[in-house]
N, C-alpha and C. Protein backbone atom coordinates (compact mmCIF):
# COMPACT_ATOMS: atom_id res chain seq x y z
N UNK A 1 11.52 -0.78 -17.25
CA UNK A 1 11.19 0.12 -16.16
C UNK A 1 12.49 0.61 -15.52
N UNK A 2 12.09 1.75 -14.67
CA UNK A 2 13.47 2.13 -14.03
C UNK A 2 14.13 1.44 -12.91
N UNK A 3 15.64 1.57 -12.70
CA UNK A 3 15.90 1.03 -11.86
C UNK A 3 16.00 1.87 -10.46
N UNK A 4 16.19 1.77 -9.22
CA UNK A 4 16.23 2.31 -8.09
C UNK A 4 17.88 3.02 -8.42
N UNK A 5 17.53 4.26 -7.50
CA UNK A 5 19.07 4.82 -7.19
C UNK A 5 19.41 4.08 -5.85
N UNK A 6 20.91 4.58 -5.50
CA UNK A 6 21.14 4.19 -3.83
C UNK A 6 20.37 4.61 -3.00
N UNK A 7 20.02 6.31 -3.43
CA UNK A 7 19.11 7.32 -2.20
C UNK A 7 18.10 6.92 -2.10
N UNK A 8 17.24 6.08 -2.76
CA UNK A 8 15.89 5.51 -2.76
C UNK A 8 15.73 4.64 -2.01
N UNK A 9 16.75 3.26 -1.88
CA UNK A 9 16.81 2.32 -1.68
C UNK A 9 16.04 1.93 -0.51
N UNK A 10 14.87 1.31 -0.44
CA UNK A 10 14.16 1.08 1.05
C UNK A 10 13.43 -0.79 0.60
N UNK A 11 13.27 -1.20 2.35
CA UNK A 11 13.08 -2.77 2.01
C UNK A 11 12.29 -2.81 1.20
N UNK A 12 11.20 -2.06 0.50
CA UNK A 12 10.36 -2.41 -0.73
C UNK A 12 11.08 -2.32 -2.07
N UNK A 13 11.87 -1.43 -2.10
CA UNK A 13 13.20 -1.35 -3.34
C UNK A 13 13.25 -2.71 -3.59
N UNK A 14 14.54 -3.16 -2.02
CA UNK A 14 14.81 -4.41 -2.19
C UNK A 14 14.09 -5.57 -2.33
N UNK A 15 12.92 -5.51 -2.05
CA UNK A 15 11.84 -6.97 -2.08
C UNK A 15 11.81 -6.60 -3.47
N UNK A 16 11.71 -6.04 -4.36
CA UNK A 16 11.29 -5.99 -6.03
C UNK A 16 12.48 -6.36 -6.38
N UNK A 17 13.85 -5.76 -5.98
CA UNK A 17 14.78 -6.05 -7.03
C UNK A 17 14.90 -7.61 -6.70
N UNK A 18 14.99 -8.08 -5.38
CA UNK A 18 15.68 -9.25 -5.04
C UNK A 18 14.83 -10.60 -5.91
N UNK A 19 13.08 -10.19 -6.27
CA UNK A 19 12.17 -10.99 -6.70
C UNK A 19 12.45 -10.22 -8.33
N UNK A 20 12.98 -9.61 -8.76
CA UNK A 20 13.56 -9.42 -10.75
C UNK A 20 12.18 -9.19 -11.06
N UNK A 21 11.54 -8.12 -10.26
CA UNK A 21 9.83 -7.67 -10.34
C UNK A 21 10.71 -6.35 -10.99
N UNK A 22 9.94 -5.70 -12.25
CA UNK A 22 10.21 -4.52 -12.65
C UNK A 22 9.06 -3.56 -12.26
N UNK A 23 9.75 -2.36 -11.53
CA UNK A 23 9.10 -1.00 -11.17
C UNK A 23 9.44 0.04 -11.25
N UNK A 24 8.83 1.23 -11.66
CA UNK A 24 9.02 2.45 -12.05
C UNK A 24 9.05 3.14 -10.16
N UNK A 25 10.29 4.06 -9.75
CA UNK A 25 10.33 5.24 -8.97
C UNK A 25 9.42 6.09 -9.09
N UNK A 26 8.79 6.70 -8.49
CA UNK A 26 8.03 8.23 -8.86
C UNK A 26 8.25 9.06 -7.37
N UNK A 27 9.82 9.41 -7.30
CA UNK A 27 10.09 10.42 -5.93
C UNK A 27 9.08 11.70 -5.92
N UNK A 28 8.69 12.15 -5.12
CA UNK A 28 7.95 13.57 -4.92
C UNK A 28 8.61 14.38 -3.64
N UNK A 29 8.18 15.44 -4.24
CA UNK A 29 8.82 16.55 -2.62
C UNK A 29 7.46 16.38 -2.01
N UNK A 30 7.48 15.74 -0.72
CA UNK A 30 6.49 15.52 0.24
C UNK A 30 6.50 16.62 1.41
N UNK A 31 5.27 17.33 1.63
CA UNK A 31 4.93 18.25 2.33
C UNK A 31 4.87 18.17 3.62
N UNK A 32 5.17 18.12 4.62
CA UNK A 32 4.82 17.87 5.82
C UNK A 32 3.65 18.32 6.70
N UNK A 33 2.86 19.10 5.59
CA UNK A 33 1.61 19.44 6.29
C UNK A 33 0.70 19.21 5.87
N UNK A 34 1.06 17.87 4.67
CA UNK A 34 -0.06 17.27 3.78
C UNK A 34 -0.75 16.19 5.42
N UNK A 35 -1.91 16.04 5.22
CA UNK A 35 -2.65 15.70 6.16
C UNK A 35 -3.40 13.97 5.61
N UNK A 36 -2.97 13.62 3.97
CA UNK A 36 -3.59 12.95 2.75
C UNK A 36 -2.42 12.08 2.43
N UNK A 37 -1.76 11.57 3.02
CA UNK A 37 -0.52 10.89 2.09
C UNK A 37 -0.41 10.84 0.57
N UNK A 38 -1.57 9.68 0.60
CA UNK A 38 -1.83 9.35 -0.53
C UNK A 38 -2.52 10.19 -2.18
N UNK A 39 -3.29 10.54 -1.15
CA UNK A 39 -3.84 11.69 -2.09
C UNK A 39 -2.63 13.11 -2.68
N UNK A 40 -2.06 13.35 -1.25
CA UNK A 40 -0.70 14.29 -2.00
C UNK A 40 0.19 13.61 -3.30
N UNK A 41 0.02 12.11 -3.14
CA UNK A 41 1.01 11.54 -4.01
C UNK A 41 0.58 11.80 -5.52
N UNK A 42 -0.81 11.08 -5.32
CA UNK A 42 -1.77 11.12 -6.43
C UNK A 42 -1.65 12.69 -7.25
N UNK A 43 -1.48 14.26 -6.50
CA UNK A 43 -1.56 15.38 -6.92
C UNK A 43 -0.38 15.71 -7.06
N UNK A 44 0.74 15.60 -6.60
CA UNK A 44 1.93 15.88 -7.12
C UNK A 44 2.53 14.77 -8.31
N UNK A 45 2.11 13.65 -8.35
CA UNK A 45 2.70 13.39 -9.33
C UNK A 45 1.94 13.41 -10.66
N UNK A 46 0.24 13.60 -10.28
CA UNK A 46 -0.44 13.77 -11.42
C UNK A 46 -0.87 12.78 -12.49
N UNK A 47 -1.13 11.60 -11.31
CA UNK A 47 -1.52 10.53 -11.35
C UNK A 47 -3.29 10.53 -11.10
N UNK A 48 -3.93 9.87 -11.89
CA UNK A 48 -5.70 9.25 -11.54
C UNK A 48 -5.89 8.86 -10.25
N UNK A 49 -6.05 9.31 -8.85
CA UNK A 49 -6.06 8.99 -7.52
C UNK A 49 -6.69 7.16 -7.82
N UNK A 50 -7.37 6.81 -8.62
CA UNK A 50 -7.98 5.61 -8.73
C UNK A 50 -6.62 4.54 -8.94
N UNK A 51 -5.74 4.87 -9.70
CA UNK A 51 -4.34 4.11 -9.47
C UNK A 51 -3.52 4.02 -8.69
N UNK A 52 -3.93 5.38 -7.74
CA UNK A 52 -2.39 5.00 -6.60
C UNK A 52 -3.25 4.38 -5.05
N UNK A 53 -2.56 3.85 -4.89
CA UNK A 53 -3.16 2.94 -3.62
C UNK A 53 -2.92 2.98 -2.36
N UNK A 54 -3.13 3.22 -1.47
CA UNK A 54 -3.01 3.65 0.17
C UNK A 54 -2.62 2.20 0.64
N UNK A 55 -1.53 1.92 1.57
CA UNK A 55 -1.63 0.37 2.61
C UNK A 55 -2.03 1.13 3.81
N UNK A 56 -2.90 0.50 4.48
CA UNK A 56 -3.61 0.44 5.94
C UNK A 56 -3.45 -0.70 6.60
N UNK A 57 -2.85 -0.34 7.47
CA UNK A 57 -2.59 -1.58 8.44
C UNK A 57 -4.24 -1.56 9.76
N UNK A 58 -4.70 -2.63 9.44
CA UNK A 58 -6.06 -3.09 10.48
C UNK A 58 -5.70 -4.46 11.25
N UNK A 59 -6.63 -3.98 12.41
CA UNK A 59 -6.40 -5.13 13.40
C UNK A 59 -7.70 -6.09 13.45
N UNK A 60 -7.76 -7.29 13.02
CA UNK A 60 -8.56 -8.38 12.48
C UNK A 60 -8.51 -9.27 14.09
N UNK A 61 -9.15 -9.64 14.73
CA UNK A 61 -9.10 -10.49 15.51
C UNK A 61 -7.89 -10.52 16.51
N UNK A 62 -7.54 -9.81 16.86
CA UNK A 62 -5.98 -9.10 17.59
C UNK A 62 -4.88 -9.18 17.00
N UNK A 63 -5.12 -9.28 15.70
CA UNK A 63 -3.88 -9.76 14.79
C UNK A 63 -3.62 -8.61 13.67
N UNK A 64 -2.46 -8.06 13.20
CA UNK A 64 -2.46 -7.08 12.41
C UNK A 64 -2.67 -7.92 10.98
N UNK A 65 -2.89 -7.03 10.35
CA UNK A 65 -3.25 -7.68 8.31
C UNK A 65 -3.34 -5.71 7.80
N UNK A 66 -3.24 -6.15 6.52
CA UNK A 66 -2.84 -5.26 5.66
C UNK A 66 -3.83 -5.12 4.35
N UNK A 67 -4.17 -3.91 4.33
CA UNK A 67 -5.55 -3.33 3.40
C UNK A 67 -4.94 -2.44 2.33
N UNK A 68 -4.62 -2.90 1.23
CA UNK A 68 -4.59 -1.83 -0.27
C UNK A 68 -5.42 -1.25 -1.12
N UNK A 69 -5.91 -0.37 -0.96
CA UNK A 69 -7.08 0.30 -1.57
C UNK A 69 -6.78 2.04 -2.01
N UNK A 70 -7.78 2.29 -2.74
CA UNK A 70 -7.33 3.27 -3.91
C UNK A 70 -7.35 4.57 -2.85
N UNK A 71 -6.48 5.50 -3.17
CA UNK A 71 -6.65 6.69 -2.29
C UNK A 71 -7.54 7.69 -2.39
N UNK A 72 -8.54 7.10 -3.55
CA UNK A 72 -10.10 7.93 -4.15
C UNK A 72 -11.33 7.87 -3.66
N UNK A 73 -10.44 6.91 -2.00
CA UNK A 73 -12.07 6.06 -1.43
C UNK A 73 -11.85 5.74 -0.45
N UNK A 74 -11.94 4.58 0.46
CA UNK A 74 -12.22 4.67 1.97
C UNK A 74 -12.11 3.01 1.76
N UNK A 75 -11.68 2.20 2.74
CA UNK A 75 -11.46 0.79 3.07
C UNK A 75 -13.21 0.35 4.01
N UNK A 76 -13.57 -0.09 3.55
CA UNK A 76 -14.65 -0.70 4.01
C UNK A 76 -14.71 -2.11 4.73
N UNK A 77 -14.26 -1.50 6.38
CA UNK A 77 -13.73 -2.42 7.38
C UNK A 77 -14.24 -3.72 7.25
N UNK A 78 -15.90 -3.90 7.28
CA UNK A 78 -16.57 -5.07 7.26
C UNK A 78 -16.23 -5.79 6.21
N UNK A 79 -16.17 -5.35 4.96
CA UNK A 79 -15.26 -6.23 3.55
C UNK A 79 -14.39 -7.16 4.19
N UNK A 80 -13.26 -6.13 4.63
CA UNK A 80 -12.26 -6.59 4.68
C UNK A 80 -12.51 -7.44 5.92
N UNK A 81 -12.45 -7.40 6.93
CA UNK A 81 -12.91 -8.37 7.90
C UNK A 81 -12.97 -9.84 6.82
N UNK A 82 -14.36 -10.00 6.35
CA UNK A 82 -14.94 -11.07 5.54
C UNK A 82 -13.89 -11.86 4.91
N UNK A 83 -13.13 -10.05 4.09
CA UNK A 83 -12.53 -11.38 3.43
C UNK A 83 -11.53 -12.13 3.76
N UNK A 84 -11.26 -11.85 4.98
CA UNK A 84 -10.00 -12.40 5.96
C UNK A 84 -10.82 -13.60 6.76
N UNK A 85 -12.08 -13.55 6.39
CA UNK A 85 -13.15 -14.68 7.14
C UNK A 85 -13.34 -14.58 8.77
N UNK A 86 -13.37 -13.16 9.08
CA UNK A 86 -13.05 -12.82 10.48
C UNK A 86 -14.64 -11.60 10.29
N UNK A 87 -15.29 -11.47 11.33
CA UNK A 87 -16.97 -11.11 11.45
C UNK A 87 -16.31 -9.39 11.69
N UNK A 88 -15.07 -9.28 12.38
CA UNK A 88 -14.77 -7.35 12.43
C UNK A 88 -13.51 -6.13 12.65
N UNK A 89 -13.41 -5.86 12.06
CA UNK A 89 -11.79 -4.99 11.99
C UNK A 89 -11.82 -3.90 12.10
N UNK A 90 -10.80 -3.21 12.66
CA UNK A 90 -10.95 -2.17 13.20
C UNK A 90 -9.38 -1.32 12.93
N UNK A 91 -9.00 -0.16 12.56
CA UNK A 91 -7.73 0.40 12.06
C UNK A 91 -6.84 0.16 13.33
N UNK A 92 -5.48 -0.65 12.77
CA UNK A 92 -4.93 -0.71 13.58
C UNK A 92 -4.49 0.75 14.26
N UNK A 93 -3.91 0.30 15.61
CA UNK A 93 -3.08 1.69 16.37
C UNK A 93 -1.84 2.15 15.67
N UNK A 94 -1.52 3.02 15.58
CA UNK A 94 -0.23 3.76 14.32
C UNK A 94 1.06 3.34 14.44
N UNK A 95 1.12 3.14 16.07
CA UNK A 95 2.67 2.82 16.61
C UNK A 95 2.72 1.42 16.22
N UNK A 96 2.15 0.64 16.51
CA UNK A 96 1.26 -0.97 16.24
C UNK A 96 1.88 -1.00 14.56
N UNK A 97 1.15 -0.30 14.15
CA UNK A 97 1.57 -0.31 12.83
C UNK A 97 3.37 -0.15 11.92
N UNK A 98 3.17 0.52 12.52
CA UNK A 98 5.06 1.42 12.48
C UNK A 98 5.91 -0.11 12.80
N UNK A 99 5.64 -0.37 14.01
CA UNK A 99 6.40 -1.47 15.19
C UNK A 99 6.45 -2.83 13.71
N UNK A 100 5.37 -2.93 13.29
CA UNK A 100 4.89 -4.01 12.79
C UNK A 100 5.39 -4.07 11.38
N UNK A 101 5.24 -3.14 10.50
CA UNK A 101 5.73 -2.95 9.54
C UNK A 101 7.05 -2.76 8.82
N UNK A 102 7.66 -1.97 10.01
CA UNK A 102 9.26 -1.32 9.97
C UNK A 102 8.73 -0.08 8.98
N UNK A 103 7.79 0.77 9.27
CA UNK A 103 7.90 2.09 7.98
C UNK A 103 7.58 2.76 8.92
N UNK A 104 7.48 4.09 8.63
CA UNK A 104 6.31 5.42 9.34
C UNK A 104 4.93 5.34 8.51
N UNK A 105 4.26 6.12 9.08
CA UNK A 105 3.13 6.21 9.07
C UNK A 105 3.21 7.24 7.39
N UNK A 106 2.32 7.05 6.49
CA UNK A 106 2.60 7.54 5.48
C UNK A 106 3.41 7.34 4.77
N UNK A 107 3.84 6.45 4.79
CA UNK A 107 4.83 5.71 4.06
C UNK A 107 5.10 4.19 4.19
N UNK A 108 4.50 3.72 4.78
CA UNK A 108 3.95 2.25 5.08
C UNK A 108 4.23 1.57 3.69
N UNK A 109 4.94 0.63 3.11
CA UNK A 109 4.32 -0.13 2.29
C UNK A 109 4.25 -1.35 2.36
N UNK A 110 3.19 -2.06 1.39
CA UNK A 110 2.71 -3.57 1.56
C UNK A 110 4.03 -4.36 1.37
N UNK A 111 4.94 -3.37 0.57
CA UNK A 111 6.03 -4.57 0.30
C UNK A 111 7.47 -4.86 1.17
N UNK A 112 7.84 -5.76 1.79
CA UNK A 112 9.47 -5.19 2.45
C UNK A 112 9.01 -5.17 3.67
N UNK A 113 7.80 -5.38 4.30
CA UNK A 113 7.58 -5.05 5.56
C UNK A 113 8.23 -5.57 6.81
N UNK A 114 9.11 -5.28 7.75
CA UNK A 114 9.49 -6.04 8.92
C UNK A 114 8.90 -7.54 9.07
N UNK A 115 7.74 -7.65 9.45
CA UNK A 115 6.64 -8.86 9.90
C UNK A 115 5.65 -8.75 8.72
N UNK A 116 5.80 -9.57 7.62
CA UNK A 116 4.71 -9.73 6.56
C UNK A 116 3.09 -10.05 7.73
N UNK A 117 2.58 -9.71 6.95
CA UNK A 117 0.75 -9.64 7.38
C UNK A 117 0.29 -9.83 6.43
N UNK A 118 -1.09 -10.66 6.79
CA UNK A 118 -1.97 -11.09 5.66
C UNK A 118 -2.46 -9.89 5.02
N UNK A 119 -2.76 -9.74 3.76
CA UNK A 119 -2.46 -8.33 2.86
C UNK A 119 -3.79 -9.21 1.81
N UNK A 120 -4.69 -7.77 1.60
CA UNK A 120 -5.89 -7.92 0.75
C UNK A 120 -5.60 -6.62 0.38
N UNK A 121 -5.78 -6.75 -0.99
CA UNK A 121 -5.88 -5.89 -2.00
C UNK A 121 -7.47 -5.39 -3.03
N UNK A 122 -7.63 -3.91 -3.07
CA UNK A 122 -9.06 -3.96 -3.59
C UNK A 122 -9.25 -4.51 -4.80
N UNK A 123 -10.26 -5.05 -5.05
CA UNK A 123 -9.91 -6.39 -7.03
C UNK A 123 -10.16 -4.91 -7.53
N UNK A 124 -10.53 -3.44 -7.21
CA UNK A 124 -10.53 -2.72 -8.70
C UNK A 124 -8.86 -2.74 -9.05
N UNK A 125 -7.68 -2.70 -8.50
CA UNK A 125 -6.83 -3.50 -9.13
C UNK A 125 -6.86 -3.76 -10.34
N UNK A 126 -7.44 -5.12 -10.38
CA UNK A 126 -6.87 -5.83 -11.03
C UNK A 126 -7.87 -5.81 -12.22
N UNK A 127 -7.99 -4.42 -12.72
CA UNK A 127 -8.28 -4.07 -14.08
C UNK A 127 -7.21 -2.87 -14.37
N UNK A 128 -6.20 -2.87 -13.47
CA UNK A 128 -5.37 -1.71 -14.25
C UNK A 128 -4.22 -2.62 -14.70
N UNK A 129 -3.21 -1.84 -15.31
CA UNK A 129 -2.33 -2.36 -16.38
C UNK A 129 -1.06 -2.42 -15.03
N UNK A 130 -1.01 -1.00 -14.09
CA UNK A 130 -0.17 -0.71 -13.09
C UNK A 130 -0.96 -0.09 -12.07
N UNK A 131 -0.53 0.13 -11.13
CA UNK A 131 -0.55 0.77 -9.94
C UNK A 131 0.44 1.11 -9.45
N UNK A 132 0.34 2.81 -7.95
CA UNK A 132 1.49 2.95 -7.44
C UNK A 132 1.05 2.35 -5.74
N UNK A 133 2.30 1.74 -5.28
CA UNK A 133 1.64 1.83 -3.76
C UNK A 133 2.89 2.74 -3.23
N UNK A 134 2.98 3.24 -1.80
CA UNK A 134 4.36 3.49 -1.25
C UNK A 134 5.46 2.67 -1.24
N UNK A 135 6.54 3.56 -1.03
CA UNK A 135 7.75 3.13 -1.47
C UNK A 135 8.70 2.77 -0.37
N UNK A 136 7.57 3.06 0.68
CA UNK A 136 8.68 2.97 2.03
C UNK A 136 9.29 4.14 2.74
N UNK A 137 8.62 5.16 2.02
CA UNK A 137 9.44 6.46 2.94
C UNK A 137 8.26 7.58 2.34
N UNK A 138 7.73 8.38 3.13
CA UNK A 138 7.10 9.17 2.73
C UNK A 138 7.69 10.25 1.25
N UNK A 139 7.02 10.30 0.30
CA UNK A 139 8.06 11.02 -0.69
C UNK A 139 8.82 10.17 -2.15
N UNK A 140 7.84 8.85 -1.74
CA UNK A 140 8.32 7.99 -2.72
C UNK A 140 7.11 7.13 -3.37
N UNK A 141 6.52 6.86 -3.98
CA UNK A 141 6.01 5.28 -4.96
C UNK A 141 6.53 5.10 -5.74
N UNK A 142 5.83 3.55 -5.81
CA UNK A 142 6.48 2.64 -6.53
C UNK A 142 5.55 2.54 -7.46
N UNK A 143 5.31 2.33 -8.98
CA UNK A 143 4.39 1.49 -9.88
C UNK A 143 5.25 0.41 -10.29
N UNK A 144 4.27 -0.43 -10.00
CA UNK A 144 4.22 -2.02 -10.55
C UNK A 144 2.89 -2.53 -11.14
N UNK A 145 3.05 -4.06 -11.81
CA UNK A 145 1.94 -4.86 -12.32
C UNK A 145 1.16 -5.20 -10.53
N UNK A 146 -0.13 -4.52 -10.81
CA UNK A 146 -0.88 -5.56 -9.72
C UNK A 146 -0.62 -6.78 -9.01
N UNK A 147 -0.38 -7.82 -10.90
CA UNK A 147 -0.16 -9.48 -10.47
C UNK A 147 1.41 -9.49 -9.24
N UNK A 148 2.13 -8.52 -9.86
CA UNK A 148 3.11 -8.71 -8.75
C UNK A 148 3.17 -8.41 -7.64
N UNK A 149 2.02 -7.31 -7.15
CA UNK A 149 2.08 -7.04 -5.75
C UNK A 149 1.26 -8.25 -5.17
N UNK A 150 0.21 -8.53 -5.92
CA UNK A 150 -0.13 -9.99 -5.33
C UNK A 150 0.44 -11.14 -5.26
N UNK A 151 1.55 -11.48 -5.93
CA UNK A 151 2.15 -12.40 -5.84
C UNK A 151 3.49 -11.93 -4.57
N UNK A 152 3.92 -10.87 -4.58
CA UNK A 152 5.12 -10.86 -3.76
C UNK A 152 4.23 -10.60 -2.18
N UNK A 153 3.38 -10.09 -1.71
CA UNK A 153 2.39 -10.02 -0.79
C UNK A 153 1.87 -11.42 -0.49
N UNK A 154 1.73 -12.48 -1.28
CA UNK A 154 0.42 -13.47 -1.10
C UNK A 154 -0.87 -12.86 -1.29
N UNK A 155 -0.90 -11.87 -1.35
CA UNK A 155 -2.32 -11.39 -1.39
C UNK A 155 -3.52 -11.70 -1.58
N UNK A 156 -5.12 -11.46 -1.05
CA UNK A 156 -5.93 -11.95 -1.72
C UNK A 156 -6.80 -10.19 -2.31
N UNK A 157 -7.60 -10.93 -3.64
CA UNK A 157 -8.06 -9.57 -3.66
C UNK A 157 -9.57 -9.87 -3.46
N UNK A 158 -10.06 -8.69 -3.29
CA UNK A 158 -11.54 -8.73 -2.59
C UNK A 158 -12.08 -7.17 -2.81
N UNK A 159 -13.65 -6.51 -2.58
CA UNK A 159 -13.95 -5.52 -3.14
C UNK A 159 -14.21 -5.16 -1.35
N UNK A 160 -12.85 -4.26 -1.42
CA UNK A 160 -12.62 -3.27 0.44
C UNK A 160 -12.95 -2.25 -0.19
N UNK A 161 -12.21 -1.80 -1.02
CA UNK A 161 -12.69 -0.56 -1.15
C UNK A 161 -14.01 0.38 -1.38
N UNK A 162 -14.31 1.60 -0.59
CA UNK A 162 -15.56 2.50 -0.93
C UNK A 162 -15.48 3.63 -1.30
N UNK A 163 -16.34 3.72 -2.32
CA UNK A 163 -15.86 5.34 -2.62
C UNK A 163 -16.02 6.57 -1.76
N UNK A 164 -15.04 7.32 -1.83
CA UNK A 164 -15.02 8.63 -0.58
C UNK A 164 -16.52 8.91 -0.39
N UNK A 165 -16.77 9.34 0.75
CA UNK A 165 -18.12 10.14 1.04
C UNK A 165 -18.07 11.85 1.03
């Protein structure tokens, strides 16, 4: 797989290289009036939206945690709740998120984060070979093996995800 340039370099870079996790770059010219993060990613790079994956930061019991799910569909709060063994969740606040994570908004990723958070991932996962999540800066993913975002996350996986309405 490829390696990172310098200009790329963001704490999710470094959480892969520092763990000898191999991942492919996929930079994009990111729009600023894309309204879809994820979904822009999915269309500019011309990727199956079912592989590239959105992080959502939700607030579980006053506590932030972290939701990976496909950008072809919608996080299905009550799932995720459950599978955190907590009865209801609700999207965290953005700044909350930002503060919490160390990213912007749209560029959030599960990996490298300031304050790790408990992080559930959707199991459709873990029938692909790869996935992309963000890279840490709007304008960037990463593809990696699933098993590794669950392993460098702790992750658990669980079925959050719903398909768009």
């Amino acid at each position: 797989m490829a390696r990172k340039s310098a200009s790329q370099g963001t704490p999710a870079t470094a959480a892969l290289t520092a763990a000898g996790v191999p991942f492919v770059l996929h930079p994009y010219s990111h729009d600023p009036s894309a309204t879809s993060y994820g979904a822009e990613a999915a269309e500019v790079l011309g990727i199956d939206p079912s592989r590239v994956f959105k992080t959502l930061m939700v607030e579980v019991e006053g506590k932030l945690a972290v939701g990976v799910v496909p950008v072809s569909g919608t996080l299905d709060l009550k799932a995720f709740a459950a599978a955190l063994g907590a009865k209801k969740a609700v999207m965290a606040d953005p700044a909350a998120a930002q503060r919490r994570s160390g990213y912007v908004v749209g560029g959030i990723s599960p990996l490298g984060q300031r304050l790790p958070s408990p992080t559930v991932l959707d199991s459709s996962a873990l029938g692909l070979d790869t996935l992309l999540v963000s890279g840490g800066k709007r304008g960037l993913d990463i593809e990696l093996a699933p098993a590794d975002l669950v392993r460098l996350t702790e992750a658990v996986t669980a079925p959050i995800g719903s398909p768009a309405s």
